[in-house]
C-alpha atoms as a PDB file:
ATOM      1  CA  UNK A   1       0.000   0.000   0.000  1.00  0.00           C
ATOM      2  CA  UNK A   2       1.562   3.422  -1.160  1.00  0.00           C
ATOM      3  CA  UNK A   3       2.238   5.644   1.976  1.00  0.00           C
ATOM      4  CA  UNK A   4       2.016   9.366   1.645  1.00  0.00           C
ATOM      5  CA  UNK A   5       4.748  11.347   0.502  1.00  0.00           C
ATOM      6  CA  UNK A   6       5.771  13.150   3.354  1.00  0.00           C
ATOM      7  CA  UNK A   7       6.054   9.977   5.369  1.00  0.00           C
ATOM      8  CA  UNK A   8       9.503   8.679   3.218  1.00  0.00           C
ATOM      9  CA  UNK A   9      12.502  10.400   4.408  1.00  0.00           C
ATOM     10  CA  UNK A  10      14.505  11.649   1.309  1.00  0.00           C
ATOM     11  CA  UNK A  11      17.596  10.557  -0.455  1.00  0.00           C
ATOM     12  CA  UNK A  12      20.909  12.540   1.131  1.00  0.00           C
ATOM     13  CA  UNK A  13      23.330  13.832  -1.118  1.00  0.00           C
ATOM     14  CA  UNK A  14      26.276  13.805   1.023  1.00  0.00           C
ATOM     15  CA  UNK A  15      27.548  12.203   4.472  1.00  0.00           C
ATOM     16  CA  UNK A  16      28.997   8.793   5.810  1.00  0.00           C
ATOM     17  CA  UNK A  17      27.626   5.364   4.962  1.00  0.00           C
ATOM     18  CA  UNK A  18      26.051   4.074   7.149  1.00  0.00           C
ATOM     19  CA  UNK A  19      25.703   0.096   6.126  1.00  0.00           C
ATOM     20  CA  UNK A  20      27.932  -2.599   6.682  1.00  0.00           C
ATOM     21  CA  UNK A  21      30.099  -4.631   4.068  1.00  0.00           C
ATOM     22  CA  UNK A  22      29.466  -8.617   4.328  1.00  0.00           C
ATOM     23  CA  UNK A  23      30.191 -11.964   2.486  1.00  0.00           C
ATOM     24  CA  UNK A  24      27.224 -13.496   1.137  1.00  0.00           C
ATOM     25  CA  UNK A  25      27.960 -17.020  -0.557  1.00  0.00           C
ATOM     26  CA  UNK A  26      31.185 -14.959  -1.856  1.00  0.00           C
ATOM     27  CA  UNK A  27      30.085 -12.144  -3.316  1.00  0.00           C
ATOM     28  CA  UNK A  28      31.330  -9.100  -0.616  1.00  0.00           C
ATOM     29  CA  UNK A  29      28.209  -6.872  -0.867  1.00  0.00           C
ATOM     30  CA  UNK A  30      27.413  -3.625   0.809  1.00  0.00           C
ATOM     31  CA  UNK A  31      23.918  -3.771   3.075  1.00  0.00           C
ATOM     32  CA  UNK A  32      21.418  -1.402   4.546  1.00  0.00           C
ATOM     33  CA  UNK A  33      20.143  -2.783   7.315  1.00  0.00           C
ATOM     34  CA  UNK A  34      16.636  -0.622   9.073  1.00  0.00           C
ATOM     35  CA  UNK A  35      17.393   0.859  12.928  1.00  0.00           C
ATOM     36  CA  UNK A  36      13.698  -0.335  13.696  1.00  0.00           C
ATOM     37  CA  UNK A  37      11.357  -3.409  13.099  1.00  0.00           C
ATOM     38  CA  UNK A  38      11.064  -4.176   8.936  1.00  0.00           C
ATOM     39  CA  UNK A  39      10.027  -6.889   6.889  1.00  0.00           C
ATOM     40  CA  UNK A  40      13.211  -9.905   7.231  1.00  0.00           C
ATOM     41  CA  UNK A  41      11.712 -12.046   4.814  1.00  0.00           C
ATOM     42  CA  UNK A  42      11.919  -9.250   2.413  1.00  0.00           C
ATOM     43  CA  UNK A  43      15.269  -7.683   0.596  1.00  0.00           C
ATOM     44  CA  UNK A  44      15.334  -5.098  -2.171  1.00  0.00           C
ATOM     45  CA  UNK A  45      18.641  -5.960  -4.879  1.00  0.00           C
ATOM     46  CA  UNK A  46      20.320  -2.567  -5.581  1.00  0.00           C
ATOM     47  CA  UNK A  47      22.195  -3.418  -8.422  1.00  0.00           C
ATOM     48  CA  UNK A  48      25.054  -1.010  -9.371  1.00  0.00           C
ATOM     49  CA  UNK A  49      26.190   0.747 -12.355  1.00  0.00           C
ATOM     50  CA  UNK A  50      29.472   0.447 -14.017  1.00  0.00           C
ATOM     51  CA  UNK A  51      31.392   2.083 -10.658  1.00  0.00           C
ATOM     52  CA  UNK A  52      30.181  -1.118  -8.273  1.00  0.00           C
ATOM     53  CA  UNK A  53      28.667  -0.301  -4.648  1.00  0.00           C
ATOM     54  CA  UNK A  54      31.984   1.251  -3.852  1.00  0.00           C
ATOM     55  CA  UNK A  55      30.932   4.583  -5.255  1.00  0.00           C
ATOM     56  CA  UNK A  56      30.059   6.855  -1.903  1.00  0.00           C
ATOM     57  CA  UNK A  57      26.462   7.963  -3.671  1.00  0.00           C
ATOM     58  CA  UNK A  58      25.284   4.275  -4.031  1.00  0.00           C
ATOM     59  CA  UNK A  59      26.064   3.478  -0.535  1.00  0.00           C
ATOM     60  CA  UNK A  60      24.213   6.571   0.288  1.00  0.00           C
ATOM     61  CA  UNK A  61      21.325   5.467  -1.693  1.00  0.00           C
ATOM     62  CA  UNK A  62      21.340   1.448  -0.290  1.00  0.00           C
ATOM     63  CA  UNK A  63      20.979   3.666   3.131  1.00  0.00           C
ATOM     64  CA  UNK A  64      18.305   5.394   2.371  1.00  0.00           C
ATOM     65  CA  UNK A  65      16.816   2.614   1.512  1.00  0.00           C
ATOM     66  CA  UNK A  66      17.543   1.358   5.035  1.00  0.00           C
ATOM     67  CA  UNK A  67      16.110   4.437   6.159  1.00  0.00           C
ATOM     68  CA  UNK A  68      12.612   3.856   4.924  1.00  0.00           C
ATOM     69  CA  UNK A  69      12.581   0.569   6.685  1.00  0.00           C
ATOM     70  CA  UNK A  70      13.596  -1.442   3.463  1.00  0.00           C
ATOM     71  CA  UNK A  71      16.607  -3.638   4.077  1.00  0.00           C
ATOM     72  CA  UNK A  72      18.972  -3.701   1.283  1.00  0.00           C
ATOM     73  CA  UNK A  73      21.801  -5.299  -0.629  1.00  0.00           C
ATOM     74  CA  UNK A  74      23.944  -4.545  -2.827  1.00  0.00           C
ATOM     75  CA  UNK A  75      26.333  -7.112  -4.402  1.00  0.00           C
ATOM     76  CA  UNK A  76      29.683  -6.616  -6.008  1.00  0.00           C
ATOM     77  CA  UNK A  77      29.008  -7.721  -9.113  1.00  0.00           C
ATOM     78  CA  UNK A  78      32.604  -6.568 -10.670  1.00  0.00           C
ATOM     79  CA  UNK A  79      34.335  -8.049  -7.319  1.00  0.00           C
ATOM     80  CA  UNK A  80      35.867  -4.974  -6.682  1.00  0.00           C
ATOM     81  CA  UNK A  81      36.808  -4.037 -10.345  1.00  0.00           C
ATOM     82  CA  UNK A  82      34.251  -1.258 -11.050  1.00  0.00           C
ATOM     83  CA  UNK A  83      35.411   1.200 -13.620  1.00  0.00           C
ATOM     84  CA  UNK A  84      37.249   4.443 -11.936  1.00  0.00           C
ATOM     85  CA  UNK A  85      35.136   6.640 -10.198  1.00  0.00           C
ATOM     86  CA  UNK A  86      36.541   9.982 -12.477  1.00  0.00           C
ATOM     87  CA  UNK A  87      36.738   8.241 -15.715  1.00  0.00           C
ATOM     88  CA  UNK A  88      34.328  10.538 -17.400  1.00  0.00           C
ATOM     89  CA  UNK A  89      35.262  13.705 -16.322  1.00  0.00           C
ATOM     90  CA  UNK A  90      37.454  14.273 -19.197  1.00  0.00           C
ATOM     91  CA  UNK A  91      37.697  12.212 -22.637  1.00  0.00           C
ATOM     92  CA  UNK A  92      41.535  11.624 -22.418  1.00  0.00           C
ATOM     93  CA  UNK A  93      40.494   9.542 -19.205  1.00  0.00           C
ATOM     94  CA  UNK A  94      37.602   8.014 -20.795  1.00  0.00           C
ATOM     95  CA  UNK A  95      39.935   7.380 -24.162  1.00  0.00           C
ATOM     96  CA  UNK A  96      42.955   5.956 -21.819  1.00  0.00           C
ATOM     97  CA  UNK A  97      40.708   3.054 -20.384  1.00  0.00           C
ATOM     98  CA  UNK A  98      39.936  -0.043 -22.214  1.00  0.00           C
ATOM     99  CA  UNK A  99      35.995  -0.168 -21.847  1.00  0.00           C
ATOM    100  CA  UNK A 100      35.731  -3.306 -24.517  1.00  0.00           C
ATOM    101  CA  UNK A 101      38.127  -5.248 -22.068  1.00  0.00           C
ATOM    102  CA  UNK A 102      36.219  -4.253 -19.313  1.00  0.00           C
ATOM    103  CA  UNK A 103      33.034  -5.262 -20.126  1.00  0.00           C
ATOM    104  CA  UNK A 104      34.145  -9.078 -21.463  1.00  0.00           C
ATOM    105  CA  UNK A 105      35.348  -9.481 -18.034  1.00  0.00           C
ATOM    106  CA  UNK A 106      32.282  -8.314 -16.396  1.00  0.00           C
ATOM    107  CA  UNK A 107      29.135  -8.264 -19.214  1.00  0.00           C
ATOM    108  CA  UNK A 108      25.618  -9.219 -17.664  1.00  0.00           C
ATOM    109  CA  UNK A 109      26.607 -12.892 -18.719  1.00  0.00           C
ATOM    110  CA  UNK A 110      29.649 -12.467 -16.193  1.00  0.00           C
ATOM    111  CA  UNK A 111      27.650 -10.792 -13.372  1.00  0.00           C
ATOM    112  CA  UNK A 112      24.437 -12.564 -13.072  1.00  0.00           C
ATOM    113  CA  UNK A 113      25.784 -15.516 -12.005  1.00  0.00           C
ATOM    114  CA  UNK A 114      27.248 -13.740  -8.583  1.00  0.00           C
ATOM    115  CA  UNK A 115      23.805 -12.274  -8.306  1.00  0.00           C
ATOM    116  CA  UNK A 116      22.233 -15.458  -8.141  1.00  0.00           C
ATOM    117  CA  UNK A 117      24.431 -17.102  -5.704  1.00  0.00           C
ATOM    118  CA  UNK A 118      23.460 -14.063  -3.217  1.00  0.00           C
ATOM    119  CA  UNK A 119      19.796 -14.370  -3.977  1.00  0.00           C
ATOM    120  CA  UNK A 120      20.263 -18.347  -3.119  1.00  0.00           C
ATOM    121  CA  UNK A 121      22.097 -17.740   0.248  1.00  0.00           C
ATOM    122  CA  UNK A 122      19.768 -14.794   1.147  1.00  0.00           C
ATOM    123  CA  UNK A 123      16.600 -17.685   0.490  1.00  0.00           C
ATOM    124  CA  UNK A 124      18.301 -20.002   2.525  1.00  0.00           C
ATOM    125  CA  UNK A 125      18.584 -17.062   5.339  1.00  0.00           C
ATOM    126  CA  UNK A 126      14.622 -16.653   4.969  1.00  0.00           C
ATOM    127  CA  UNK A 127      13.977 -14.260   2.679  1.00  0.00           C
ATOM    128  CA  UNK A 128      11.357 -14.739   0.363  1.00  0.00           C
ATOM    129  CA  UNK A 129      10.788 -12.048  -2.131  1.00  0.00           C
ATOM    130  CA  UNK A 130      12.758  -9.760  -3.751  1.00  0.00           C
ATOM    131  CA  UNK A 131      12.499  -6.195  -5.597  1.00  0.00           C
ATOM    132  CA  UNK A 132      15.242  -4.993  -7.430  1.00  0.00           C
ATOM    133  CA  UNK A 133      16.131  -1.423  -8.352  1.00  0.00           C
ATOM    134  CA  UNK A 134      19.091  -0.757 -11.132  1.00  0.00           C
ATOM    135  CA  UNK A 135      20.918   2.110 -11.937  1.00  0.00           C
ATOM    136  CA  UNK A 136      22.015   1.989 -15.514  1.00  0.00           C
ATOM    137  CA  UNK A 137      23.788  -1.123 -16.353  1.00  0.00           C
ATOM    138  CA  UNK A 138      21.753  -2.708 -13.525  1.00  0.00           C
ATOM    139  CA  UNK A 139      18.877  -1.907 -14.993  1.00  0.00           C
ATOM    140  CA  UNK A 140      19.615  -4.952 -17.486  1.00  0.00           C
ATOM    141  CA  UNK A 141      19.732  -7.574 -15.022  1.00  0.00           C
ATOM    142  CA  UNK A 142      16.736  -5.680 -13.194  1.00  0.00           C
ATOM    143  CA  UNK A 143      15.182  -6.844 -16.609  1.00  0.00           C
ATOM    144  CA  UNK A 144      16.505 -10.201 -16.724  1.00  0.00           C
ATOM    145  CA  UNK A 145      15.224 -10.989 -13.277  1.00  0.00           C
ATOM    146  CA  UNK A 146      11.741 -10.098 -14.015  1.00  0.00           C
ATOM    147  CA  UNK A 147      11.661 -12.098 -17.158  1.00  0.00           C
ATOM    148  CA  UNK A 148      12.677 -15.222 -15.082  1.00  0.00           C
ATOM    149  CA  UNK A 149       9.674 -13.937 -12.344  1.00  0.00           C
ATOM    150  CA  UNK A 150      12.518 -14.071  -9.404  1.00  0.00           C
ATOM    151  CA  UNK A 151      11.834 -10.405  -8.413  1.00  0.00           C
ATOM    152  CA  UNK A 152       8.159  -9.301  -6.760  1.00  0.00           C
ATOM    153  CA  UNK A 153       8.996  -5.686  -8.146  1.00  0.00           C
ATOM    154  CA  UNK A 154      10.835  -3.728 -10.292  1.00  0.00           C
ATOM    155  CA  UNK A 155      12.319  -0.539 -10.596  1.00  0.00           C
ATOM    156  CA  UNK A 156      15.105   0.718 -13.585  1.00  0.00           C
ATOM    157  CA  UNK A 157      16.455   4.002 -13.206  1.00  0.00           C
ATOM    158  CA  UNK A 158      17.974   5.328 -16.834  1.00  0.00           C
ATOM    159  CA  UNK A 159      18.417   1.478 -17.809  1.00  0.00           C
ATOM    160  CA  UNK A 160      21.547   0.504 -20.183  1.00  0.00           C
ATOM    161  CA  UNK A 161      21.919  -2.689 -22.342  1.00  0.00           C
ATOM    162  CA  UNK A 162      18.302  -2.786 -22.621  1.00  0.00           C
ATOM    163  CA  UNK A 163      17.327  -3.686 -26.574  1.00  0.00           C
ATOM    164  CA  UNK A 164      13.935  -2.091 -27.480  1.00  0.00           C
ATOM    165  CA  UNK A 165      11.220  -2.640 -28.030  1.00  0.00           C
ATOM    166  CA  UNK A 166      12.309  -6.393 -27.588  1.00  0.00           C
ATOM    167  CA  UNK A 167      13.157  -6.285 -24.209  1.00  0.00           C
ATOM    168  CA  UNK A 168       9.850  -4.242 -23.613  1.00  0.00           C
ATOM    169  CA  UNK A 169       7.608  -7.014 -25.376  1.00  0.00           C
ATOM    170  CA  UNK A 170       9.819  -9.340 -23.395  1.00  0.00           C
ATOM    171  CA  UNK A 171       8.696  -8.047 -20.446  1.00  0.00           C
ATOM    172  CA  UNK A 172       4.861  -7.846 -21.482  1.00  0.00           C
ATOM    173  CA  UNK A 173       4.553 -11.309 -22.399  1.00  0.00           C
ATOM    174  CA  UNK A 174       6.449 -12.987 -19.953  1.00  0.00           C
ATOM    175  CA  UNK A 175       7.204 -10.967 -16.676  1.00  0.00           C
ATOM    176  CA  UNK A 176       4.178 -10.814 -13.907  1.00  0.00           C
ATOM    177  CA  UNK A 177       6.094  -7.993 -11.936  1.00  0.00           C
ATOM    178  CA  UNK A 178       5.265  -4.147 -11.341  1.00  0.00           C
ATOM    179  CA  UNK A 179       7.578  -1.724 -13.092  1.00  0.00           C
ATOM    180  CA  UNK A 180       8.811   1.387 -12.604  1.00  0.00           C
ATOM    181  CA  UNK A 181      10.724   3.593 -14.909  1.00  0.00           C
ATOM    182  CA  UNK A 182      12.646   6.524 -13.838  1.00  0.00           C
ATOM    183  CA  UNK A 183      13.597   8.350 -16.858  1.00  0.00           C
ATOM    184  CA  UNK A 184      14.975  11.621 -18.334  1.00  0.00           C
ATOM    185  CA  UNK A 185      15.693  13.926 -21.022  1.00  0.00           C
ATOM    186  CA  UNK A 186      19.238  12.847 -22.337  1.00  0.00           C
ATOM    187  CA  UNK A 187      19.564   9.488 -22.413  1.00  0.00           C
ATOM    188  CA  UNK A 188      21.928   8.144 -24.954  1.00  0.00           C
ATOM    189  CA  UNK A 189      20.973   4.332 -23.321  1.00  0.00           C
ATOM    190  CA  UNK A 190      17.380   4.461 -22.614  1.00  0.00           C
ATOM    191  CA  UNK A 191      16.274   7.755 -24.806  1.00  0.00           C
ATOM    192  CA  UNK A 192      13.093   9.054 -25.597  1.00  0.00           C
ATOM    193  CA  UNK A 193      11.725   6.664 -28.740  1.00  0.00           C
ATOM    194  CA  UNK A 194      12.407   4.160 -26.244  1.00  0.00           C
ATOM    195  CA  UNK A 195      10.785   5.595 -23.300  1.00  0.00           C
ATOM    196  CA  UNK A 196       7.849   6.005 -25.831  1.00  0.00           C
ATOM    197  CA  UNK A 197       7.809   2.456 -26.751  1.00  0.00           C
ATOM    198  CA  UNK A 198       7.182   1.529 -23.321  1.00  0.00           C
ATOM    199  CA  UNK A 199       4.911   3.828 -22.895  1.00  0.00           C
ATOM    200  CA  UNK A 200       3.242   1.708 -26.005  1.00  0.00           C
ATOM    201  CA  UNK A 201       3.574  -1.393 -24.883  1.00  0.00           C
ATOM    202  CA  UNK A 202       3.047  -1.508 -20.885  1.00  0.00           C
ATOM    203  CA  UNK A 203       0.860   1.824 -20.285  1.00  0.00           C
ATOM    204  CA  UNK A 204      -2.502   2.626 -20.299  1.00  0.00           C
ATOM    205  CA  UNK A 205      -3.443  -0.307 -18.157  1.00  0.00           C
ATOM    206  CA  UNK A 206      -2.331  -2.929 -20.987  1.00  0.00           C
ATOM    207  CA  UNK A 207       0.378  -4.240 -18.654  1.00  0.00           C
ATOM    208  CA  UNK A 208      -1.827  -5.833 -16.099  1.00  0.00           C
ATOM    209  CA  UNK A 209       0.850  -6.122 -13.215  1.00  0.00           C
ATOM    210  CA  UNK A 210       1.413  -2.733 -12.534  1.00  0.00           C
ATOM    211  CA  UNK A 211       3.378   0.204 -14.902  1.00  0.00           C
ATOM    212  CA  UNK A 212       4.606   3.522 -14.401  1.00  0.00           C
ATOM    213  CA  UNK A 213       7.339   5.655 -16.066  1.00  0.00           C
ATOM    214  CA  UNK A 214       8.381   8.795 -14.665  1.00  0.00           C
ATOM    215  CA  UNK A 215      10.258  11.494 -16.145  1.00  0.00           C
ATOM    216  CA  UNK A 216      12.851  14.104 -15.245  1.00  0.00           C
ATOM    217  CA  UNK A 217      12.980  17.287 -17.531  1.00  0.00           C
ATOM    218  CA  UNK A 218      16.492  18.547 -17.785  1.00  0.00           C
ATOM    219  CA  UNK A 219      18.262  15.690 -16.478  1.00  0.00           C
ATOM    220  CA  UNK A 220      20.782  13.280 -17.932  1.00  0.00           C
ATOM    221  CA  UNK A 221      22.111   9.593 -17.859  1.00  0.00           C
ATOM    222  CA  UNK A 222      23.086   8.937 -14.232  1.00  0.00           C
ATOM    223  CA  UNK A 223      20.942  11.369 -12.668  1.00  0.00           C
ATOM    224  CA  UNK A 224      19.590   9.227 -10.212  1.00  0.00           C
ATOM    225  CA  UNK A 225      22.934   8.162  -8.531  1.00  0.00           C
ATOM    226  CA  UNK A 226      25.817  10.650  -9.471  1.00  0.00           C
ATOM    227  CA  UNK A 227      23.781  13.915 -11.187  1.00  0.00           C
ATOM    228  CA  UNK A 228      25.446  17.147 -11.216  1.00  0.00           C
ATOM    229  CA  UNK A 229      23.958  18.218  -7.564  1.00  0.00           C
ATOM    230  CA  UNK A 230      24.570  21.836  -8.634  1.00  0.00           C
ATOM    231  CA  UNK A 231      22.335  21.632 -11.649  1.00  0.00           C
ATOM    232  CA  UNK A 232      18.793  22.263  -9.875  1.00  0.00           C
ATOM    233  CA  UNK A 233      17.203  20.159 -12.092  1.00  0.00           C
ATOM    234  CA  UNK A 234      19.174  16.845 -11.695  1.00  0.00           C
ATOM    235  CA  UNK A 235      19.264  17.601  -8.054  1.00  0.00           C
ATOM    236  CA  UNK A 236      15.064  17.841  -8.139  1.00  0.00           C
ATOM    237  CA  UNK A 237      15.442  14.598 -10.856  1.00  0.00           C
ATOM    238  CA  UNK A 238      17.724  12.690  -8.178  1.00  0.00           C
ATOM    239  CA  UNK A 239      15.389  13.272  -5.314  1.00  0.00           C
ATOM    240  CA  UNK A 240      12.231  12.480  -7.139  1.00  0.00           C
ATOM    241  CA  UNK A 241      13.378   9.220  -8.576  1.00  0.00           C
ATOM    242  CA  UNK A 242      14.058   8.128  -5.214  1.00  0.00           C
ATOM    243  CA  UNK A 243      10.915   9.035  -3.851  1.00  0.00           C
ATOM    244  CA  UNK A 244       9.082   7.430  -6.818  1.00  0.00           C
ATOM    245  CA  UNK A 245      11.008   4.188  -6.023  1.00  0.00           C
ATOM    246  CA  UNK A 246      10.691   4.208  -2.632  1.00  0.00           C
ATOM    247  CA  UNK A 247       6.967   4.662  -3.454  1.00  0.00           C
ATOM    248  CA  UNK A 248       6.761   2.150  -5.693  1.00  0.00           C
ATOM    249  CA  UNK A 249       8.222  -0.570  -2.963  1.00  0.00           C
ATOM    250  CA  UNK A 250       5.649   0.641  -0.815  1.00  0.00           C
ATOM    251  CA  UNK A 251       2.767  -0.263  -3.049  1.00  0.00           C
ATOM    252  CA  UNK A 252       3.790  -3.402  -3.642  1.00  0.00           C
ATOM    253  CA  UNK A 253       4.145  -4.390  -0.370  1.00  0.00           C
ATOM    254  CA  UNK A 254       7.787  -3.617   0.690  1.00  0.00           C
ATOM    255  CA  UNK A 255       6.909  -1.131   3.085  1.00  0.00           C
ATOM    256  CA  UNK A 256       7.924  -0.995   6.748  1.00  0.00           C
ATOM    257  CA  UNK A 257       6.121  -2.936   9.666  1.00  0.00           C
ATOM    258  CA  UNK A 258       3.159  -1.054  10.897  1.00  0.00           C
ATOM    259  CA  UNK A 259       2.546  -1.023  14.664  1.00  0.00           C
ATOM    260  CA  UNK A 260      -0.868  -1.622  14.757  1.00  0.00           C
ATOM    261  CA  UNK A 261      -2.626   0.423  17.923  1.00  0.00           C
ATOM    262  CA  UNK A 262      -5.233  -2.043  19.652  1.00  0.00           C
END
């Protein structure tokens, strides 16, 4: 059930994390744990971009998370090889780093099978359904969970790898899990034809589960997890795609326990 707004406490944009680092079946992964009473049989997957849960703003974010009574995970999928945090401030850093080498060693082929042993020891610990939230490159695997029905909800925020509209009718025809969008202006990955094709094929009620796609004027790819802050509008973008997903997780039942009053 969705709570009101003013009851989720917002995303920070700077201070010190907060989680803990741990082994699960392997993979080290960095987790949000709530102060209070929350839902242990539940875990939302934050799945990392290209930089890996080492980057300062996703540990934030797995936090916040924590914050709003939602424990979280977030797995090293590159086991500690995530690209450099600066490597796109300039093009002679982006030019000096061998992205095609990279991504052979650590492709969604290469990183889903680490997910999966963390999902198995975390169902072995009790927990019993799963949401996932991705941030660009996780967005894919967000995908690829949801067309295997693993994941209870959904949310990509400015997906990459993502092949449309197949992976759209994909996820019509054989997914049965709620799925939010969080999407922007420039968006060399997900851009707007795409965003209009789902739109097309999962709006207007036709995707029976649950749909929604929000978007963020004036904000680009990454705005969600490492925006320009001092751009008003990626800051504004930022803080309402968190609030959408945290939302979202709400409605579909990954809220925090309610003390009933008798």
């Amino acid at each position: 059930m969705s709570l009101c707004e003013d009851c989720i406490k917002g995303v920070r944009h700077e201070g010190n994390p907060e989680g803990k680092w741990e082994t699960i079946n392997g993979v080290e992964s960095y987790i949000g744990t709530p102060s209070g009473e929350y839902q242990t049989d539940k875990v939302l997957l934050f799945i990392c971009d290209v930089f890996g849960p080492q980057l300062p703003n996703a540990q934030l974010l797995v936090d916040d998370f924590a914050r709003n009574g939602i424990k979280t995970v977030a797995p090293d999928l590159f086991e500690k090889d995530g690209l450099p945090f600066d490597i796109f401030d300039s093009e002679e850093k982006r030019q000096s780093f061998d992205l095609p080498s990279w991504f052979g060693r650590h492709g969604p082929a290469a990183s889903r099978p680490l997910l999966d042993k963390v999902i198995s020891a975390l169902k072995a610990q009790g927990v019993t359904s799963f949401a996932a939230t991705g941030y660009c490159y996780g967005g894919r695997l967000v995908f690829d969970l949801a067309f295997e029905n693993i994941t209870s909800v959904s949310i990509g925020n400015h997906p990459s790898l993502l092949k449309s509209p197949d992976d759209l009718d994909k996820y019509f025809t054989t997914s049965r899990v709620p799925l939010l969008l969080n999407t922007c202006t420039v968006d060399e990955q997900f851009p707007p034809p795409a965003q209009t094709q789902a739109d097309a094929i999962l709006g207007s009620g036709k995707f029976a589960p649950g749909y929604k796609r929000e978007y963020f004027d004036g904000c680009t790819h990454g705005f969600a997890v490492r925006g320009d802050l001092s751009n008003p509008k990626v800051k504004a973008g930022k803080e309402g795609a968190f609030k959408a997903s945290v939302d979202w997780l709400y409605q579909y039942g990954f809220g925090p326990v309610k003390n009933e009053t008798k």
